[in-house]
N, C-alpha and C. Protein backbone atom coordinates (compact mmCIF):
# COMPACT_ATOMS: atom_id res chain seq x y z
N UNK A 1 53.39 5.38 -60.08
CA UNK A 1 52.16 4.63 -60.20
C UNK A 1 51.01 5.51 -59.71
N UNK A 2 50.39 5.92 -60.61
CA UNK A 2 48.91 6.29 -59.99
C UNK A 2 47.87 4.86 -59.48
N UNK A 3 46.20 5.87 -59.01
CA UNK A 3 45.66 5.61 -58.81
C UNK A 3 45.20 4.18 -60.39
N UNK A 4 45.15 4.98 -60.70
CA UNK A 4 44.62 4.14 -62.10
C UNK A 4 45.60 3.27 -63.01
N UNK A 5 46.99 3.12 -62.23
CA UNK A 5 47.81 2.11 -63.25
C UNK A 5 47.51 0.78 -62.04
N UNK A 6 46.61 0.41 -61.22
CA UNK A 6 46.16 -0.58 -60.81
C UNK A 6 45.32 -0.87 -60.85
N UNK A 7 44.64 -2.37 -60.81
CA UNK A 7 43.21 -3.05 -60.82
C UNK A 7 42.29 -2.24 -59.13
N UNK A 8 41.19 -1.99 -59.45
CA UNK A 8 40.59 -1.69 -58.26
C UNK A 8 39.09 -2.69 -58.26
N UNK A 9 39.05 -3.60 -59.35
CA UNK A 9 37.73 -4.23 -59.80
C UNK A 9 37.74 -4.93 -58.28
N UNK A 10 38.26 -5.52 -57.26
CA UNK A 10 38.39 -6.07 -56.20
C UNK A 10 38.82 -5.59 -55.31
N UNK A 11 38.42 -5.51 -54.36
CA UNK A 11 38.52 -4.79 -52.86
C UNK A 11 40.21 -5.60 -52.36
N UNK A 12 40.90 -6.22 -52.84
CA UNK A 12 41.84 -7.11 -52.47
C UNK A 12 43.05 -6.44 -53.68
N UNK A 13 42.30 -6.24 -54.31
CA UNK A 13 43.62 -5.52 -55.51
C UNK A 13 43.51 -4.17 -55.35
N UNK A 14 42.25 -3.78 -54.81
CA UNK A 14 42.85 -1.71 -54.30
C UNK A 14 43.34 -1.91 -52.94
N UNK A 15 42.92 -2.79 -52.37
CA UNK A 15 44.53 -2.64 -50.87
C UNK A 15 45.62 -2.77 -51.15
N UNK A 16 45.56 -3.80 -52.10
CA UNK A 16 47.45 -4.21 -52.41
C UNK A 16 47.68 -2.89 -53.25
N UNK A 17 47.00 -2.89 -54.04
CA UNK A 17 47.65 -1.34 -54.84
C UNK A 17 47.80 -0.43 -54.81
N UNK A 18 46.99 0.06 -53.76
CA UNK A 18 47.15 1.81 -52.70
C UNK A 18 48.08 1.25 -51.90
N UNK A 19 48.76 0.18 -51.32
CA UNK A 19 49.75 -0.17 -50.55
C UNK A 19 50.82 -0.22 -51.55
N UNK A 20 50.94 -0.66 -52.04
CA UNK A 20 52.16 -0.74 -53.37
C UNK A 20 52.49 0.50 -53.95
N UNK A 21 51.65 1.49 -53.74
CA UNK A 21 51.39 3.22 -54.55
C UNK A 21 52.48 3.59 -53.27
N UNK A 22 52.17 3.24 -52.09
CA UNK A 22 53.00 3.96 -50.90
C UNK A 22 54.19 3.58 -51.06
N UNK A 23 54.16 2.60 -50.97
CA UNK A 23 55.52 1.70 -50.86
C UNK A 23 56.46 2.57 -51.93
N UNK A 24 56.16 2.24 -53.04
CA UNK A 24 56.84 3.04 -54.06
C UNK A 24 57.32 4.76 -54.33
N UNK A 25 55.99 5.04 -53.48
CA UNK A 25 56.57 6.51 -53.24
C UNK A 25 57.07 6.91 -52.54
N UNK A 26 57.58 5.93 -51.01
CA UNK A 26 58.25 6.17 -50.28
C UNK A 26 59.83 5.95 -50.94
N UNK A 27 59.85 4.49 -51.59
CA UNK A 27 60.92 4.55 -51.96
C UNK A 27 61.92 5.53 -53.09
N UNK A 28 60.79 6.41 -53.46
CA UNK A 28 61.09 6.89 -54.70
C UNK A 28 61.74 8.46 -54.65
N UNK A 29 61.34 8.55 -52.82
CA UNK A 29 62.06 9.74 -52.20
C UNK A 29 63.27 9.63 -51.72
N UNK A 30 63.91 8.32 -51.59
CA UNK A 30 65.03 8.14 -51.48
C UNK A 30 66.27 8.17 -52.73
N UNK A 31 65.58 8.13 -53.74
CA UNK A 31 66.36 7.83 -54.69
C UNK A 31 67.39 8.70 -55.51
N UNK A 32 68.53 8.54 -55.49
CA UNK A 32 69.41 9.74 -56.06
C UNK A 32 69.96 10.51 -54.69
N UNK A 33 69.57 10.31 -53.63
CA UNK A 33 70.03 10.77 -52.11
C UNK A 33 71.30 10.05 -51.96
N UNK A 34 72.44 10.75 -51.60
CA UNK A 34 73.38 10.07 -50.66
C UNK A 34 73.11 9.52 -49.07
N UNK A 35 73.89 8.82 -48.58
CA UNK A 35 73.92 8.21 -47.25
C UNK A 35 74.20 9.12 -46.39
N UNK A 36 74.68 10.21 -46.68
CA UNK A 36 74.82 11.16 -46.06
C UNK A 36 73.56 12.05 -46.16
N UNK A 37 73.16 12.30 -47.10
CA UNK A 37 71.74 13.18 -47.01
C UNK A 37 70.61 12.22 -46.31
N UNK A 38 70.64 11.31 -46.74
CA UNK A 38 69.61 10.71 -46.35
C UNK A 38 69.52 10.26 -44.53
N UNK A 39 70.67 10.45 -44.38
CA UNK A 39 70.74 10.82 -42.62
C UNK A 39 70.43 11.90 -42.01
N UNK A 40 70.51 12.77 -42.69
CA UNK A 40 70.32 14.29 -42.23
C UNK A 40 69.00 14.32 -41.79
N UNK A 41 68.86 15.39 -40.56
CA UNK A 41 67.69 15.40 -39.82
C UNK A 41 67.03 17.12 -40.54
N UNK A 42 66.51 17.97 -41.70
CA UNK A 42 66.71 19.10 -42.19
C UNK A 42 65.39 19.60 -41.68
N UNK A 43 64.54 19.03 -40.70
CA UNK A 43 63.45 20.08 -40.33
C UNK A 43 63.55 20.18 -38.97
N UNK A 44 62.19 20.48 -38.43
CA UNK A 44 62.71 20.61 -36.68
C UNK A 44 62.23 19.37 -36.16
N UNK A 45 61.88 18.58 -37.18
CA UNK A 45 61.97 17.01 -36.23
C UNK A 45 62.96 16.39 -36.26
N UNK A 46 62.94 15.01 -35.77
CA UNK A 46 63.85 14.18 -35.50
C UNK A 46 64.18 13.23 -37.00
N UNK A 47 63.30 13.11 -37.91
CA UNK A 47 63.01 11.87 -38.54
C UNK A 47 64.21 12.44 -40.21
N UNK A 48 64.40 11.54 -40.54
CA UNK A 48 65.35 12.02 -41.73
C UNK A 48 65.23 10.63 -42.40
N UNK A 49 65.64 10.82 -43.82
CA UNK A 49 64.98 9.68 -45.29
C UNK A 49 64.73 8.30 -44.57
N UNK A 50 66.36 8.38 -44.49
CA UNK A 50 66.61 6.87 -44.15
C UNK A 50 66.22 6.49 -42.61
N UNK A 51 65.88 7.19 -41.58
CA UNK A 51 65.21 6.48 -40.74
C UNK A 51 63.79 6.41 -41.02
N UNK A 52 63.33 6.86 -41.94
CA UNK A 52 61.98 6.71 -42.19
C UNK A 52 61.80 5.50 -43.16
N UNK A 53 62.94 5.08 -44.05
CA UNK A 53 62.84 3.99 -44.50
C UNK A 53 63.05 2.94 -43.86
N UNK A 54 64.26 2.64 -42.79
CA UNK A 54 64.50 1.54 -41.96
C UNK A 54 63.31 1.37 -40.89
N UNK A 55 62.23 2.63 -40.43
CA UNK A 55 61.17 1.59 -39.86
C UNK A 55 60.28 1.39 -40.51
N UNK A 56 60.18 1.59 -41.69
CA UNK A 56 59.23 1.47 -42.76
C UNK A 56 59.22 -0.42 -43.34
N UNK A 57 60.82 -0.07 -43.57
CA UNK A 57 61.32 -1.65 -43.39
C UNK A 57 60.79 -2.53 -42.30
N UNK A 58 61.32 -1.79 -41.01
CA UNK A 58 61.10 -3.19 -39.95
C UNK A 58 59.57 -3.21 -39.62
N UNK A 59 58.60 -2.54 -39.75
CA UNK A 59 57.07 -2.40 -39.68
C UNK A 59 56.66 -3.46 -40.62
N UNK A 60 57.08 -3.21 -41.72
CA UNK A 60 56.73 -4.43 -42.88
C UNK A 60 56.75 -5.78 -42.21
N UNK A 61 58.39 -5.60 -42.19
CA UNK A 61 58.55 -6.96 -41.60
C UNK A 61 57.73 -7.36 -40.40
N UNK A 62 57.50 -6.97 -39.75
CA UNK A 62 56.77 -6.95 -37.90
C UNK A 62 55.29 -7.43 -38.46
N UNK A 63 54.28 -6.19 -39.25
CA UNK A 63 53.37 -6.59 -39.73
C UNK A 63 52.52 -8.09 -39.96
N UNK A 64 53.08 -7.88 -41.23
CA UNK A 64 53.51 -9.00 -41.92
C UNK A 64 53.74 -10.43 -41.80
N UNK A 65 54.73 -10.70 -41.51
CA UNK A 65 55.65 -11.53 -40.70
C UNK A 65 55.26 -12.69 -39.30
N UNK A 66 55.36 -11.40 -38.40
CA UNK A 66 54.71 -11.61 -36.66
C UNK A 66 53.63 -11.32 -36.70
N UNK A 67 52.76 -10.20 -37.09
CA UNK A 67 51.46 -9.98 -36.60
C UNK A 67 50.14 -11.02 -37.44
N UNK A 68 50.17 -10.74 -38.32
CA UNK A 68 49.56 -11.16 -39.45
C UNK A 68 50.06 -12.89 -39.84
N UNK A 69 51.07 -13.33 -40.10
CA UNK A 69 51.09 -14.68 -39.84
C UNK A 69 51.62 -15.45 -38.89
N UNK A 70 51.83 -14.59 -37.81
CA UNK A 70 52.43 -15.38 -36.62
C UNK A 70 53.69 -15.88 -35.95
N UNK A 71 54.62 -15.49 -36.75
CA UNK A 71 56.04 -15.99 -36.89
C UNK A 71 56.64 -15.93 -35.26
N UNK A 72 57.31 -16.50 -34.97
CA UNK A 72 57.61 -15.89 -34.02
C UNK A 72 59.62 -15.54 -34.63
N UNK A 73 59.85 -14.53 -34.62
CA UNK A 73 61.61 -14.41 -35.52
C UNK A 73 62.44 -14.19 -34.34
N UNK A 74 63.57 -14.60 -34.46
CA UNK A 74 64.38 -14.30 -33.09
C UNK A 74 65.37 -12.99 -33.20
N UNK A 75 65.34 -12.72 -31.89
CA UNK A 75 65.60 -11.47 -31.16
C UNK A 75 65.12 -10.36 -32.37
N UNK A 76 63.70 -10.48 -32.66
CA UNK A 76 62.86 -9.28 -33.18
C UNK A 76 61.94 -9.08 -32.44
N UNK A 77 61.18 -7.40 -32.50
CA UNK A 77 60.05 -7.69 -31.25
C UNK A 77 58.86 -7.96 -31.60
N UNK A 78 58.63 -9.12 -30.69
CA UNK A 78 58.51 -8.41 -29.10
C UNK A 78 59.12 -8.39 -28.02
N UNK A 79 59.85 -9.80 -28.54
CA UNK A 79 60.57 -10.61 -27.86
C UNK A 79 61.84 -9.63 -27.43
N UNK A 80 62.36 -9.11 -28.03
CA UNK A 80 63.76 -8.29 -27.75
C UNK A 80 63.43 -7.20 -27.22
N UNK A 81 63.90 -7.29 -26.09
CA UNK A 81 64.13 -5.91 -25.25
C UNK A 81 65.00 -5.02 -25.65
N UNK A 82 64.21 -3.64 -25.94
CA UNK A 82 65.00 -2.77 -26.63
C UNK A 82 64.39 -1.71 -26.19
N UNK A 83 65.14 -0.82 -24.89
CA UNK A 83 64.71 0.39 -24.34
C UNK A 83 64.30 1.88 -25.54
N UNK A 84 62.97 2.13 -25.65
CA UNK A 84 62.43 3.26 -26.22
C UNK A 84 62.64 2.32 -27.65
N UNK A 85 62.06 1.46 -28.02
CA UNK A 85 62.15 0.71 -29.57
C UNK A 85 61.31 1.60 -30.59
N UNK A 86 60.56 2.29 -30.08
CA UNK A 86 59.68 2.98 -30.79
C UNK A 86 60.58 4.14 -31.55
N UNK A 87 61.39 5.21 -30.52
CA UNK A 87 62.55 5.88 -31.00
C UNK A 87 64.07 4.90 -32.15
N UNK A 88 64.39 3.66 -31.57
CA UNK A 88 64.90 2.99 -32.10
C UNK A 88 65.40 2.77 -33.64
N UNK A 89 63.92 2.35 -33.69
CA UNK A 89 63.51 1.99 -35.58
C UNK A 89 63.99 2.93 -36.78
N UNK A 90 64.27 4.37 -35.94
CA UNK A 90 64.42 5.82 -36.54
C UNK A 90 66.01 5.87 -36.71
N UNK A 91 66.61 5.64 -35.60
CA UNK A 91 68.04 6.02 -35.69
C UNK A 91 68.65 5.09 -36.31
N UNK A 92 69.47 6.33 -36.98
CA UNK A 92 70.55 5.59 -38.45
C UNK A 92 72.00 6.44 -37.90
N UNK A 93 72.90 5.48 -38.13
CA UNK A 93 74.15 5.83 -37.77
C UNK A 93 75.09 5.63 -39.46
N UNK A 94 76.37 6.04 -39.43
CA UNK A 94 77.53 5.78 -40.84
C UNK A 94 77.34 4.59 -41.22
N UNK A 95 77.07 3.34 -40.79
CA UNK A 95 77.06 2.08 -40.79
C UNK A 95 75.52 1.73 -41.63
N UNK A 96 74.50 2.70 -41.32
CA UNK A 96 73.53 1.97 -42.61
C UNK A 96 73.85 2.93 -43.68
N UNK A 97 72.95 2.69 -44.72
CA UNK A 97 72.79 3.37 -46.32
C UNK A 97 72.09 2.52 -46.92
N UNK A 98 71.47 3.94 -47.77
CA UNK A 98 70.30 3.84 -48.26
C UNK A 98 69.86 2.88 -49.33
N UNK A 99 71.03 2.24 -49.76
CA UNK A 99 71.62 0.79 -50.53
C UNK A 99 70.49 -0.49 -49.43
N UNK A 100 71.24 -0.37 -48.63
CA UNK A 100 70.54 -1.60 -47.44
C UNK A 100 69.17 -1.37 -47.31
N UNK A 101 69.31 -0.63 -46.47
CA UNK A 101 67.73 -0.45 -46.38
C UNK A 101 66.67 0.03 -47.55
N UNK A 102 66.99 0.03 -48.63
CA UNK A 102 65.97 0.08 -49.74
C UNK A 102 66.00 -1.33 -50.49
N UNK A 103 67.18 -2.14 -49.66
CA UNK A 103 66.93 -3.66 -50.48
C UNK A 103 65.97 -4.49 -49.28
N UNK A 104 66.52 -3.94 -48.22
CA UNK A 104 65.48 -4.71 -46.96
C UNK A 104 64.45 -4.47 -46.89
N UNK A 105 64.19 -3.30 -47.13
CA UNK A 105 62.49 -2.68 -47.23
C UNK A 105 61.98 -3.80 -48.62
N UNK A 106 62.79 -3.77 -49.81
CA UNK A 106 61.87 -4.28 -51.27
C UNK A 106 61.78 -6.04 -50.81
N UNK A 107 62.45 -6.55 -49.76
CA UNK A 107 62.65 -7.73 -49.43
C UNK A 107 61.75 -8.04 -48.53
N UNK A 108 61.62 -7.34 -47.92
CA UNK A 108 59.96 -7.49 -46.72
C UNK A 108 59.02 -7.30 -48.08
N UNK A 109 58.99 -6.16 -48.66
CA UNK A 109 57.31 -6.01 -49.07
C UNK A 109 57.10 -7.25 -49.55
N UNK A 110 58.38 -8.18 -50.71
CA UNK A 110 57.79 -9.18 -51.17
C UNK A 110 57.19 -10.80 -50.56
N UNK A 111 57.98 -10.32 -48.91
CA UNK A 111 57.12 -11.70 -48.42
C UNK A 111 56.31 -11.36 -47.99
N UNK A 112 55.75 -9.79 -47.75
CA UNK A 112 54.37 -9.54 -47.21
C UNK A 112 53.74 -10.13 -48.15
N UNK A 113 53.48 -9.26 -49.78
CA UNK A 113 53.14 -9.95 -50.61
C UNK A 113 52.48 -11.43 -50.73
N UNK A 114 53.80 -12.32 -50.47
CA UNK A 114 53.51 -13.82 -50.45
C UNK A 114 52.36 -14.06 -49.54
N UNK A 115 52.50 -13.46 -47.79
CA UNK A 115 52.23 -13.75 -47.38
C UNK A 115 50.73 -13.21 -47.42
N UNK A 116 50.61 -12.35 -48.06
CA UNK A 116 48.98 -11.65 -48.34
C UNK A 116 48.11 -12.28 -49.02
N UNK A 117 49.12 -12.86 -50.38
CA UNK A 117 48.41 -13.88 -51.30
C UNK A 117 47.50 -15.09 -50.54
N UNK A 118 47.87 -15.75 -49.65
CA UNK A 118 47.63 -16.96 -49.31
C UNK A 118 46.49 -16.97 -48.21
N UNK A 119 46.22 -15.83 -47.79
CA UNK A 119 44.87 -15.33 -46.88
C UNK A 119 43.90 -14.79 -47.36
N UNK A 120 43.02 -15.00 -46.64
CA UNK A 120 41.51 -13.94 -47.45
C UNK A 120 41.52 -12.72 -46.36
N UNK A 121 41.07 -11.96 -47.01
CA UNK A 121 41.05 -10.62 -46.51
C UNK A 121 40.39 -10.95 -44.42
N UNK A 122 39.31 -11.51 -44.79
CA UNK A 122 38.83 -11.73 -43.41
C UNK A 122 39.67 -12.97 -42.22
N UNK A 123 41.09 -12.82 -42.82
CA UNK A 123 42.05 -14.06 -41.79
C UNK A 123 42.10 -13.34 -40.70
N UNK A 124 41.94 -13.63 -39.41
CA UNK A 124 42.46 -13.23 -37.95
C UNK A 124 44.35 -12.88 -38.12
N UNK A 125 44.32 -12.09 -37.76
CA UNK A 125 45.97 -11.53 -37.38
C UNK A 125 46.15 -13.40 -36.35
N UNK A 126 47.14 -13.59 -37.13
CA UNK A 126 48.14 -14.85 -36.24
C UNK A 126 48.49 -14.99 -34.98
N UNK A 127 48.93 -13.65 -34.77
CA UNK A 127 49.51 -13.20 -33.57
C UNK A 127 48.31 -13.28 -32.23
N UNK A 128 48.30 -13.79 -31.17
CA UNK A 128 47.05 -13.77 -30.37
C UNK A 128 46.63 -12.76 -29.93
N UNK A 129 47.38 -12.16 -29.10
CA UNK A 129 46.79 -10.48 -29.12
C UNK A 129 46.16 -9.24 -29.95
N UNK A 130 46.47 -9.91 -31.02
CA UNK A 130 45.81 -9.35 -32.21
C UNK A 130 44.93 -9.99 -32.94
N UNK A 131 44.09 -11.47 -32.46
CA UNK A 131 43.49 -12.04 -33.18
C UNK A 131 42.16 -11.34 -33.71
N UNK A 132 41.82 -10.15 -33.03
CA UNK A 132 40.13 -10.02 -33.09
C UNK A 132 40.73 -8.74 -34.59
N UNK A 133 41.77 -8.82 -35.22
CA UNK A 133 42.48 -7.79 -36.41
C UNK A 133 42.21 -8.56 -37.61
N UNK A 134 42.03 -8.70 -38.70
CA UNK A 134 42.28 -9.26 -39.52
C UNK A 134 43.00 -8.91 -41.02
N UNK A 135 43.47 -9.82 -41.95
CA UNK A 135 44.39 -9.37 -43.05
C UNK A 135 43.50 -7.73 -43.31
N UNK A 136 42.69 -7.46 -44.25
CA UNK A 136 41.69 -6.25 -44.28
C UNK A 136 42.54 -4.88 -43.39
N UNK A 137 42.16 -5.14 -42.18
CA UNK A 137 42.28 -4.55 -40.97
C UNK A 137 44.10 -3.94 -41.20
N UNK A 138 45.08 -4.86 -41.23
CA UNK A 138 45.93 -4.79 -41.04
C UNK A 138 46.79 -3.79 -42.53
N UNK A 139 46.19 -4.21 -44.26
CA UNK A 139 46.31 -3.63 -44.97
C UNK A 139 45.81 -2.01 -44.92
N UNK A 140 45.28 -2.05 -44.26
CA UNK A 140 44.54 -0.08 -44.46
C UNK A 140 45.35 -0.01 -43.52
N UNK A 141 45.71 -0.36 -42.71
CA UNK A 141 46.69 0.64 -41.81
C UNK A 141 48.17 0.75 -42.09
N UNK A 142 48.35 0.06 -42.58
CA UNK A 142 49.73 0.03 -43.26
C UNK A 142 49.68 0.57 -44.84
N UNK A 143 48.32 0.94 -45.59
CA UNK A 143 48.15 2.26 -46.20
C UNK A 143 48.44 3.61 -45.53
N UNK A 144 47.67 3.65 -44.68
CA UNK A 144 47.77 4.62 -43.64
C UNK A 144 48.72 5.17 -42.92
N UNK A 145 49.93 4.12 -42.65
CA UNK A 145 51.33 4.76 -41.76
C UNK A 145 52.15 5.36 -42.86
N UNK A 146 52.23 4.24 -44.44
CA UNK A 146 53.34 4.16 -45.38
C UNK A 146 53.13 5.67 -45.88
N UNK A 147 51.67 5.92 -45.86
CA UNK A 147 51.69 6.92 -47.12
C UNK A 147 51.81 8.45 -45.30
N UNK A 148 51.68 8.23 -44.67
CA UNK A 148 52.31 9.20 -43.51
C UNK A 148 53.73 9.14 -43.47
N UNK A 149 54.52 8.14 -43.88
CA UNK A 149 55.75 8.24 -43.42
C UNK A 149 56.43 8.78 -45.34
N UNK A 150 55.64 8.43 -46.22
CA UNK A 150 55.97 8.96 -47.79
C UNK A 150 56.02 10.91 -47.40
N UNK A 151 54.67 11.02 -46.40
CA UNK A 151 54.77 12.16 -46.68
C UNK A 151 55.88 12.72 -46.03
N UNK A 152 56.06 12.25 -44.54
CA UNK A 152 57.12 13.15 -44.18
C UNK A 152 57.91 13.01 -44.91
N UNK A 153 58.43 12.21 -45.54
CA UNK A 153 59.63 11.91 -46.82
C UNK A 153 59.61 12.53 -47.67
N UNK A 154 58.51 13.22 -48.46
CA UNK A 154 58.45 14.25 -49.33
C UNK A 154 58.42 15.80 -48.31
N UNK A 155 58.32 15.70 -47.39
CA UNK A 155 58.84 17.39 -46.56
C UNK A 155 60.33 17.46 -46.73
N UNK A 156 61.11 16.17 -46.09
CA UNK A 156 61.95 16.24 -45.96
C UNK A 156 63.08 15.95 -47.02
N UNK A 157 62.63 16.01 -47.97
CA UNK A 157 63.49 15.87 -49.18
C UNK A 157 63.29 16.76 -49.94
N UNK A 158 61.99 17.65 -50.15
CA UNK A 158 62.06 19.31 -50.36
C UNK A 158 63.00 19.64 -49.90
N UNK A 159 63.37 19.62 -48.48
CA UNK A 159 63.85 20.60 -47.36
C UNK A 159 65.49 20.43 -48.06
N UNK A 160 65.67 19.03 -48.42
CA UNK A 160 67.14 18.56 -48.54
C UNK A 160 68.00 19.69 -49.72
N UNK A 161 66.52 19.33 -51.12
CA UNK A 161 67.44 19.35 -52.41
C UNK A 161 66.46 20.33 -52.85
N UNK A 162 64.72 20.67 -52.80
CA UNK A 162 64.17 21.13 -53.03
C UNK A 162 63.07 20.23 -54.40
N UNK A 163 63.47 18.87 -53.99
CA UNK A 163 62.34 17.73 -55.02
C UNK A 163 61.15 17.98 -54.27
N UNK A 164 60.39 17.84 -54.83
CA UNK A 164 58.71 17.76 -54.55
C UNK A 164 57.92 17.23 -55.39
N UNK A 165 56.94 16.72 -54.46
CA UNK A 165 55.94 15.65 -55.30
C UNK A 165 56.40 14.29 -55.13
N UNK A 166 55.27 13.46 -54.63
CA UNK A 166 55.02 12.17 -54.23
C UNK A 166 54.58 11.29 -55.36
């Protein structure tokens, strides 16, 4: 999807659609990867496909979900104590693949989705600590992480097989 296979006539359809551009190109670096590659850590960081998709996933969901409409979900955070959660979100063990987490990731975006539809851009984040945020607010930054975490995904999938291009 380029720039131009979406509506931009509305400030509400170029967020969703530069968000949907990420989304897709994140997912689109996973694709044709084994569970095994896609674990592999091949640069000198820590981050490899599929942990970049599983917090890509749980961000959605968190977003979305808790921040933005308020949910409160059980034992998700904030609520769950989970020493270094920030490191967390990243680590992938034999037990995920890239099967799961590219259906959990397409399963969040679509209740973000829902849940985007039904607000106007200027809604207060749900969540109280975040009330002075609003829908707007919360879409550009989650332009902003997806298409950071697409990119490391396109380093690191050069690095794998030698694909390039987002």
């Amino acid at each position: 999807m380029t720039a131009h296979q979406f509506s931009t006539s509305t400030e509400r359809e170029a967020l969703c659609g530069f968000l949907d551009k990420q989304r897709t190109d994140l997912l689109r670096k996973v694709e044709g990867v084994s569970d095994t590659d896609a674990r592999m850590t091949p640069t000198v960081s820590s981050l490899s496909l599929m942990g970049l998709l599983k917090h890509s996933a749980l961000w959605e969901r968190r977003w979305f979900q808790i921040i933005v409409a308020g949910r409160a979900l059980p034992d998700e955070w904030p609520e769950a104590e989970v020493p270094d959660w920030r490191d967390e979100d990243f680590r992938v063990d034999e037990q995920d693949t890239v099967k799961h987490w590219a259906a959990y990731f397409e399963e969040q975006v679509a209740i973000s989705r829902e849940i985007t539809a039904g607000l106007s851009l200027e809604a207060p984040c749900g969540r109280p600590d975040l009330a002075d945020r609003n829908l707007r607010w919360v879409l550009l930054h989650l332009i902003e992480e997806t298409a950071r975490h697409a990119g490391h995904a396109d380093i690191i999938r050069e690095s794998l097989d030698g694909s390039r291009g987002i």
